[in-house]
PDB file of N, CA and C in Angstrom:
ATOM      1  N   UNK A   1      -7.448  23.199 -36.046  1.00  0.00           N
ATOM      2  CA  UNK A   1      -6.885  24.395 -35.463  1.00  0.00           C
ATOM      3  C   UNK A   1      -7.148  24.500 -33.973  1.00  0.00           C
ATOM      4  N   UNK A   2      -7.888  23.444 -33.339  1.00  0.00           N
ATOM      5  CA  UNK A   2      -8.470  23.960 -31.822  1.00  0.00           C
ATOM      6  C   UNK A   2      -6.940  22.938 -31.278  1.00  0.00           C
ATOM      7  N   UNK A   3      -6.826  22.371 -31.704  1.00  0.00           N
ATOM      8  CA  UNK A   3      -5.081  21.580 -30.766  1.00  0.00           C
ATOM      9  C   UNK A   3      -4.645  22.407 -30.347  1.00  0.00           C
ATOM     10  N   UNK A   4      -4.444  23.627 -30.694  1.00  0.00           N
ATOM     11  CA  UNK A   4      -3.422  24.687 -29.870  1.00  0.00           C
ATOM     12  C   UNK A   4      -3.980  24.987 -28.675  1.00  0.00           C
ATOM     13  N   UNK A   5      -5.027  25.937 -29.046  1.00  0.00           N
ATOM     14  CA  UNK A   5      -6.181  26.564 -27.720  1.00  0.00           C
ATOM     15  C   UNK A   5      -6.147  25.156 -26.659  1.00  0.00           C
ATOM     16  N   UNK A   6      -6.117  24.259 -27.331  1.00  0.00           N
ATOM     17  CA  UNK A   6      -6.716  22.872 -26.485  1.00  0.00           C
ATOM     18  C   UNK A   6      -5.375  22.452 -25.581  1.00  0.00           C
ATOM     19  N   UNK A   7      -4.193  22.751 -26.052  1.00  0.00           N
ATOM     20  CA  UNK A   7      -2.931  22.373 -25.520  1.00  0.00           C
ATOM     21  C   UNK A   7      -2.637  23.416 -24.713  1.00  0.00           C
ATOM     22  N   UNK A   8      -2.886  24.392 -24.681  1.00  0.00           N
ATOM     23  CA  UNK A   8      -1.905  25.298 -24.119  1.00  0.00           C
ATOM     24  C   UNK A   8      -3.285  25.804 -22.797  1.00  0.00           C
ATOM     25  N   UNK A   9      -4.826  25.448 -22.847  1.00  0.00           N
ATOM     26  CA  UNK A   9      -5.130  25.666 -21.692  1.00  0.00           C
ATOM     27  C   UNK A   9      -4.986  24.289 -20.928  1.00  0.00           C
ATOM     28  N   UNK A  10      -4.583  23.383 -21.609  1.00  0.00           N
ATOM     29  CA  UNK A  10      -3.895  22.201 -20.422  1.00  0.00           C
ATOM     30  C   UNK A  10      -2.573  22.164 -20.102  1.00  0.00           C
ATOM     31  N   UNK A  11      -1.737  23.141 -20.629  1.00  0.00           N
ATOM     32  CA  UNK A  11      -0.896  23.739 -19.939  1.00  0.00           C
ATOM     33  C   UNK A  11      -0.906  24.370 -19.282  1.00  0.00           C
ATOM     34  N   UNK A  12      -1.761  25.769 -19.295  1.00  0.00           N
ATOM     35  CA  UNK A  12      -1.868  26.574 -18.245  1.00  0.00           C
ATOM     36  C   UNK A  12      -2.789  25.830 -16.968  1.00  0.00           C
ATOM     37  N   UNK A  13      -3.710  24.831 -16.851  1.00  0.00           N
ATOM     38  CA  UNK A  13      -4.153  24.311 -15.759  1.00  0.00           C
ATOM     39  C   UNK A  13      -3.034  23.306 -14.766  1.00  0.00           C
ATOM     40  N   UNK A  14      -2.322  22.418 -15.606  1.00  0.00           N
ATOM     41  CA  UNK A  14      -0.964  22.060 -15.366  1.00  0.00           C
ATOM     42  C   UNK A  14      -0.443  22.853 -14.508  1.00  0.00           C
ATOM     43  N   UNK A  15       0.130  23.909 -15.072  1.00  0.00           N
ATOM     44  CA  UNK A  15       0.936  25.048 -14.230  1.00  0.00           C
ATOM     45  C   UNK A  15       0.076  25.377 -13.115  1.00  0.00           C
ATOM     46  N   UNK A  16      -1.605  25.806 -13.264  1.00  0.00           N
ATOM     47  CA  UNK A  16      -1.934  26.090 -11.764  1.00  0.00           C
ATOM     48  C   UNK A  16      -1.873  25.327 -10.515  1.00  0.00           C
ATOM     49  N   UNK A  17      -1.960  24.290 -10.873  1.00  0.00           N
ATOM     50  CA  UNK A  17      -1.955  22.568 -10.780  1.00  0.00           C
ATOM     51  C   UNK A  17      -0.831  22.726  -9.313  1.00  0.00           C
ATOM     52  N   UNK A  18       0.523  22.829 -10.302  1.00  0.00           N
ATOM     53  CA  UNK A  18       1.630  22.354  -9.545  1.00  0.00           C
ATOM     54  C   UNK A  18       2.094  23.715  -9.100  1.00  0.00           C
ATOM     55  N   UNK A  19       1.741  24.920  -9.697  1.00  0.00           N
ATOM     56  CA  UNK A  19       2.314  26.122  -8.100  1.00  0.00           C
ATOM     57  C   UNK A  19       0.957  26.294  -7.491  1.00  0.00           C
ATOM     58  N   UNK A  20      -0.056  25.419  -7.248  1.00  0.00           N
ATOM     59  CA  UNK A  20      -0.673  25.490  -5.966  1.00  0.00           C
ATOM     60  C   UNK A  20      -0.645  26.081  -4.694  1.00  0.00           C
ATOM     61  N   UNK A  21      -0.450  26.549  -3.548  1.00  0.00           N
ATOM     62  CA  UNK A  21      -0.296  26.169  -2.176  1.00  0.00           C
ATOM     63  C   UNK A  21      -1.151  26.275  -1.601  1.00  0.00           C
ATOM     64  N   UNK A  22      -2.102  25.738  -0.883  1.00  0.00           N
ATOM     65  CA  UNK A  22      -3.504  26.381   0.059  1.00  0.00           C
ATOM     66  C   UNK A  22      -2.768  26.446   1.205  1.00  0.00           C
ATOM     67  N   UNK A  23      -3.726  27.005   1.721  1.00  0.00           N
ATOM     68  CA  UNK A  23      -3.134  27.086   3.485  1.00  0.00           C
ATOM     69  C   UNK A  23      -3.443  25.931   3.991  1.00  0.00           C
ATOM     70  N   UNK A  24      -2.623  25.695   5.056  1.00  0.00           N
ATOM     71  CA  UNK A  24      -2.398  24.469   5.773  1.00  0.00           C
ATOM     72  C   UNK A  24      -2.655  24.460   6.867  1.00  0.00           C
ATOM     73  N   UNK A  25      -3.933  23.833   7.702  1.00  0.00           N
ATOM     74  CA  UNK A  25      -3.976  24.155   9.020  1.00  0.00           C
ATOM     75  C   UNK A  25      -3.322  22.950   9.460  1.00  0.00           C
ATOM     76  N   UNK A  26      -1.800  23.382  10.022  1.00  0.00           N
ATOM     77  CA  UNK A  26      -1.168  22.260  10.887  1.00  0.00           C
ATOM     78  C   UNK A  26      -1.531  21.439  12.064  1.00  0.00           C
ATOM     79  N   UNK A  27      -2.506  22.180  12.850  1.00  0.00           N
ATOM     80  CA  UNK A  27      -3.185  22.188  14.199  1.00  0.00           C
ATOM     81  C   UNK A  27      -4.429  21.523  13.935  1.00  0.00           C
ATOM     82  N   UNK A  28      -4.670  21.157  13.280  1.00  0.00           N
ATOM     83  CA  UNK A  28      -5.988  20.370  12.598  1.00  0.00           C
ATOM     84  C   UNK A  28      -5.803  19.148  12.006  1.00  0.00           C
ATOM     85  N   UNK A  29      -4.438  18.830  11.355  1.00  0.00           N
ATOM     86  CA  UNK A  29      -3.917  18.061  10.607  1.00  0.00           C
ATOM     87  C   UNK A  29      -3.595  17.148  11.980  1.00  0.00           C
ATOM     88  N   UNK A  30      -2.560  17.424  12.917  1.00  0.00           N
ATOM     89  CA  UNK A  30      -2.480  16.874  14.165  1.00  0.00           C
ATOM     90  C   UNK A  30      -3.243  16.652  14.806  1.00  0.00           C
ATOM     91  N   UNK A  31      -4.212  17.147  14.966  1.00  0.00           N
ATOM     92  CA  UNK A  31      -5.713  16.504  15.976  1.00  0.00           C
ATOM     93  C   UNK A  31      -5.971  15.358  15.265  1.00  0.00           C
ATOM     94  N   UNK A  32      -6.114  15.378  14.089  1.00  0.00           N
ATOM     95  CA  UNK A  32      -6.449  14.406  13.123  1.00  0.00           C
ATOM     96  C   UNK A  32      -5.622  12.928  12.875  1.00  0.00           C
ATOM     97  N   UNK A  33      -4.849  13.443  13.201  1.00  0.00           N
ATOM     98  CA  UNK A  33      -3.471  12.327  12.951  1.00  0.00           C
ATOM     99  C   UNK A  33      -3.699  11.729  14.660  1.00  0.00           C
ATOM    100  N   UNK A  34      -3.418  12.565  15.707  1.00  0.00           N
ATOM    101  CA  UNK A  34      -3.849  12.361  16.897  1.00  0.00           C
ATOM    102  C   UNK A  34      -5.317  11.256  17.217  1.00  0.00           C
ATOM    103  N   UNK A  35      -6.272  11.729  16.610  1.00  0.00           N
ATOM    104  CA  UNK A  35      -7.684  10.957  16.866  1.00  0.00           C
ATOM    105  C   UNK A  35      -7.298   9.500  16.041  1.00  0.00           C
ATOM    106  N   UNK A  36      -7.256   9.395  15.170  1.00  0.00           N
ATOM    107  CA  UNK A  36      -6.289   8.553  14.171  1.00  0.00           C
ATOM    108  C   UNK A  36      -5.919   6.922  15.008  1.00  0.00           C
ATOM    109  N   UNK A  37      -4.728   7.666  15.459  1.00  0.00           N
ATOM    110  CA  UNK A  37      -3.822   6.800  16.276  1.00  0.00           C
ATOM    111  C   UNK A  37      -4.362   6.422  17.541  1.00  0.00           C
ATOM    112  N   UNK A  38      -5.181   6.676  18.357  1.00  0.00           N
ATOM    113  CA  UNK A  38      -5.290   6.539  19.175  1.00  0.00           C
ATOM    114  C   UNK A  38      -7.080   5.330  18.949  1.00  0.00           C
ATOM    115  N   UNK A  39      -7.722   5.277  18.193  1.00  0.00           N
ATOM    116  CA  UNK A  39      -8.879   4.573  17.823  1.00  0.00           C
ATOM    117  C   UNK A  39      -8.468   2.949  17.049  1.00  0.00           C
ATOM    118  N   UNK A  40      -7.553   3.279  16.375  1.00  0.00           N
ATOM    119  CA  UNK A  40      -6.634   2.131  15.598  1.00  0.00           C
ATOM    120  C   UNK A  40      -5.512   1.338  16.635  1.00  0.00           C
ATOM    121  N   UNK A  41      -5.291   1.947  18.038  1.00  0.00           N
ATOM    122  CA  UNK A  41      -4.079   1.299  18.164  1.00  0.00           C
ATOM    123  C   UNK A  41      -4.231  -0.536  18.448  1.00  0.00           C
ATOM    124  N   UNK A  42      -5.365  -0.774  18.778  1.00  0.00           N
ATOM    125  CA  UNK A  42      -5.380  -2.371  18.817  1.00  0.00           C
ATOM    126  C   UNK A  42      -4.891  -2.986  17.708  1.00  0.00           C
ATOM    127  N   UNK A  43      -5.373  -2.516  16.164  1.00  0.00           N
ATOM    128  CA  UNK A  43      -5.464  -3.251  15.107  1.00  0.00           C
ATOM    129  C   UNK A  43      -3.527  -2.703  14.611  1.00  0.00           C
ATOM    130  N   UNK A  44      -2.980  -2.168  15.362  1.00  0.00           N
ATOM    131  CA  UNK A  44      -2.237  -1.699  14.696  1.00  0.00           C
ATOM    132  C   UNK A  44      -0.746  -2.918  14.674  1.00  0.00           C
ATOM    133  N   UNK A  45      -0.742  -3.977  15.242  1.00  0.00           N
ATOM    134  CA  UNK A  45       0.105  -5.445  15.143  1.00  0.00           C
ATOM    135  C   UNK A  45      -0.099  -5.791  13.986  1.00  0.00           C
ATOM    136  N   UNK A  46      -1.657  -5.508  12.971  1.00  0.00           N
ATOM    137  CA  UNK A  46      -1.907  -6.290  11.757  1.00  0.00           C
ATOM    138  C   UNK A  46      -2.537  -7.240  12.169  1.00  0.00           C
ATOM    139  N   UNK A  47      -3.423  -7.657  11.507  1.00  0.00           N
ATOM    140  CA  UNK A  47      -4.534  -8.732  11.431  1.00  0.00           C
ATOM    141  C   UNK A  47      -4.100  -9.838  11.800  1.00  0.00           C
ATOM    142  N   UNK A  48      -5.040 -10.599  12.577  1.00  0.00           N
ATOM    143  CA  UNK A  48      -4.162 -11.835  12.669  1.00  0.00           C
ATOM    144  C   UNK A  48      -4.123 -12.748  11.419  1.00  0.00           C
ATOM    145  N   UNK A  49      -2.882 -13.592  11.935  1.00  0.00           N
ATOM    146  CA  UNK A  49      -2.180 -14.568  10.051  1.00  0.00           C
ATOM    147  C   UNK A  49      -3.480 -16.108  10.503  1.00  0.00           C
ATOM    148  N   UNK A  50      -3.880 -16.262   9.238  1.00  0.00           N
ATOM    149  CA  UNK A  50      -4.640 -17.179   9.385  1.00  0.00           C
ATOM    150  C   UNK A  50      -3.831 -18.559   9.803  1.00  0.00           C
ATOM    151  N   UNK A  51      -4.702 -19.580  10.151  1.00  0.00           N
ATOM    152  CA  UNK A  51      -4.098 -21.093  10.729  1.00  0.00           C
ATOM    153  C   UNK A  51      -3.725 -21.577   9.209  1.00  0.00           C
ATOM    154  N   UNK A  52      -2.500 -22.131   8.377  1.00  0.00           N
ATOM    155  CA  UNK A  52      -2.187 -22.874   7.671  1.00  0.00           C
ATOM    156  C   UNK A  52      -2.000 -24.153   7.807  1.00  0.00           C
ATOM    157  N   UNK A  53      -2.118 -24.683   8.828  1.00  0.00           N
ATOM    158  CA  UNK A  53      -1.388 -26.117   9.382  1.00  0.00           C
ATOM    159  C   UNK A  53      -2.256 -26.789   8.154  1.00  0.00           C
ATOM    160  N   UNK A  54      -3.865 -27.111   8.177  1.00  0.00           N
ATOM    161  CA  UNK A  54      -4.360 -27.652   6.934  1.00  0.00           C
ATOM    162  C   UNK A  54      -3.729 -27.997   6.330  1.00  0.00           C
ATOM    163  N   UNK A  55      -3.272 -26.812   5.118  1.00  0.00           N
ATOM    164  CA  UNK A  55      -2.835 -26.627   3.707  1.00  0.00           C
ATOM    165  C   UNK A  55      -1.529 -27.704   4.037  1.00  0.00           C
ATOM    166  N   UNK A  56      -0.738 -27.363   5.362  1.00  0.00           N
ATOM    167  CA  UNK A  56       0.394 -27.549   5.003  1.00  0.00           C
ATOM    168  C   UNK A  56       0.324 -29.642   4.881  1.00  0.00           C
ATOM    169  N   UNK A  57      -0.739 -29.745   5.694  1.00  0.00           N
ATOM    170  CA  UNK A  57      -0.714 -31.413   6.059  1.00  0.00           C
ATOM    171  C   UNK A  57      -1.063 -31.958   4.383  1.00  0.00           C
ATOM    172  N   UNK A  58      -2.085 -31.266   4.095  1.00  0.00           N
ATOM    173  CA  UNK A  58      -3.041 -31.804   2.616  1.00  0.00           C
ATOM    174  C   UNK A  58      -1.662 -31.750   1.618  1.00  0.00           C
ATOM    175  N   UNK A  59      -1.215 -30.812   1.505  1.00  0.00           N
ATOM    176  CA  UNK A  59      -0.312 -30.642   0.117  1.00  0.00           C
ATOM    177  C   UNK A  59       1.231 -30.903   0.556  1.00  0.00           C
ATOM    178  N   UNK A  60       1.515 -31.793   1.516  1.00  0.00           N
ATOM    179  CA  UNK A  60       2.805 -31.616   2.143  1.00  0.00           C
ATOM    180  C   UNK A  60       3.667 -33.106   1.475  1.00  0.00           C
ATOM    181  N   UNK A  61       2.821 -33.788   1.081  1.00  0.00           N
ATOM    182  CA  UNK A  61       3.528 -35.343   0.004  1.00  0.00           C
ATOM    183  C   UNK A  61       3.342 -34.598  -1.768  1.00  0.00           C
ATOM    184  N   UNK A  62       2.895 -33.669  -1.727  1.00  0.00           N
ATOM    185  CA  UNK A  62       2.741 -33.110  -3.468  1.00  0.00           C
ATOM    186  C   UNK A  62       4.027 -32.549  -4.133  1.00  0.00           C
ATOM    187  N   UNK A  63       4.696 -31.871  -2.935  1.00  0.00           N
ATOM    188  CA  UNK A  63       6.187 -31.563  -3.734  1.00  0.00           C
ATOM    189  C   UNK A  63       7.467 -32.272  -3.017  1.00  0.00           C
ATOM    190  N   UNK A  64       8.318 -31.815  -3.613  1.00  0.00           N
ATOM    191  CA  UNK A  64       9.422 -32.152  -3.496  1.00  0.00           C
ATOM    192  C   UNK A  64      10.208 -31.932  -1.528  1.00  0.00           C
ATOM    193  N   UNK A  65      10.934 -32.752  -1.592  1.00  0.00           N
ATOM    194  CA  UNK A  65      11.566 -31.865   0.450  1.00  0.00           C
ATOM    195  C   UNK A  65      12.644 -31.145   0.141  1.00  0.00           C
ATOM    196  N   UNK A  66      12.407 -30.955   0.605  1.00  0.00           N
ATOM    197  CA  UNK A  66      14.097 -29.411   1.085  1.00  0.00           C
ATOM    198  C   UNK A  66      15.313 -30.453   1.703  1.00  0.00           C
ATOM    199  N   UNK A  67      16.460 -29.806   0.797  1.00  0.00           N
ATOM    200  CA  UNK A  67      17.444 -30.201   1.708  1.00  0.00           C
ATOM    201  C   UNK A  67      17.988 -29.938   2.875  1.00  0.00           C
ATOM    202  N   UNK A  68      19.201 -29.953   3.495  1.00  0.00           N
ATOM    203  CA  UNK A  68      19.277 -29.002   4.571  1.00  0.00           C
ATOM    204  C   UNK A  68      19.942 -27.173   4.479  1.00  0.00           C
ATOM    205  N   UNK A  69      20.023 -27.194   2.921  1.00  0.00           N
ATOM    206  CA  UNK A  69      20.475 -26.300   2.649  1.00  0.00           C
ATOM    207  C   UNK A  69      19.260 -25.185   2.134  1.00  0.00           C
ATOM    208  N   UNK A  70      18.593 -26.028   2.498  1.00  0.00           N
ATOM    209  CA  UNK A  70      17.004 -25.422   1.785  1.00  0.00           C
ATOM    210  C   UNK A  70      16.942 -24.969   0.343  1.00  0.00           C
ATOM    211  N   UNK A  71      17.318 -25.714  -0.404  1.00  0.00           N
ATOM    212  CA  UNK A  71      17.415 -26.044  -1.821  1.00  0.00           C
ATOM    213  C   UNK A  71      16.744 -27.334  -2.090  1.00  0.00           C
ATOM    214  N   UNK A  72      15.797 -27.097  -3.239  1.00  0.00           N
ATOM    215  CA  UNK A  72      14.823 -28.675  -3.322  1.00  0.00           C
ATOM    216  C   UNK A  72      15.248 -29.712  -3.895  1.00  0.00           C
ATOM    217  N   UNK A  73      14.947 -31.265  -4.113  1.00  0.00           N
ATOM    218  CA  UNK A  73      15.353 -31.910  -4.515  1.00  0.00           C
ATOM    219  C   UNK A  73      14.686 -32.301  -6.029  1.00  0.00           C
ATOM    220  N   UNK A  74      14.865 -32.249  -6.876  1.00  0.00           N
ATOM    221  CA  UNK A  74      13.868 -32.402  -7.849  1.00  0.00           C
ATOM    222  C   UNK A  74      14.129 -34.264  -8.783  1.00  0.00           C
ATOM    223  N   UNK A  75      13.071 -34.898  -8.767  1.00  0.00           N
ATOM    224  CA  UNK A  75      13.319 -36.258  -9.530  1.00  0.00           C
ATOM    225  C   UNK A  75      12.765 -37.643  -8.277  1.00  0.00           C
TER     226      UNK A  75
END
């Protein structure tokens, strides 16, 4: 008999859930976003791509070549 009680106050938390609204300090949110951007902007190109040349020399007789259509040759 507790499924009901048990369902329907996870419904009613549900419902508080999603009509929420707190207040929003916009002016805070922007400082924030502001400090943000401005501490990150070096890293912000993305990491540098590591050197592959290695891989590519070691494993470069293991498969198949590309045609010029860049479709492989298989056999």
């Amino acid at each position: 008999m507790g499924r009901g009680r048990q369902k329907a106050k996870a419904t009613k938390q549900a419902r508080d859930i999603k009509y929420f609204s707190p207040a929003t300090d916009y002016s805070a949110l922007q400082r924030e976003l502001d400090a943000k951007g401005h501490s990150s902007s070096s890293y912000a190109e993305g990491p540098p791509e590591p050197d592959y040349s290695d891989y590519a020399d070691k494993y470069a007789d293991t498969y198949a070549e590309e045609d010029e259509d860049g479709t492989r040759r298989i056999g």
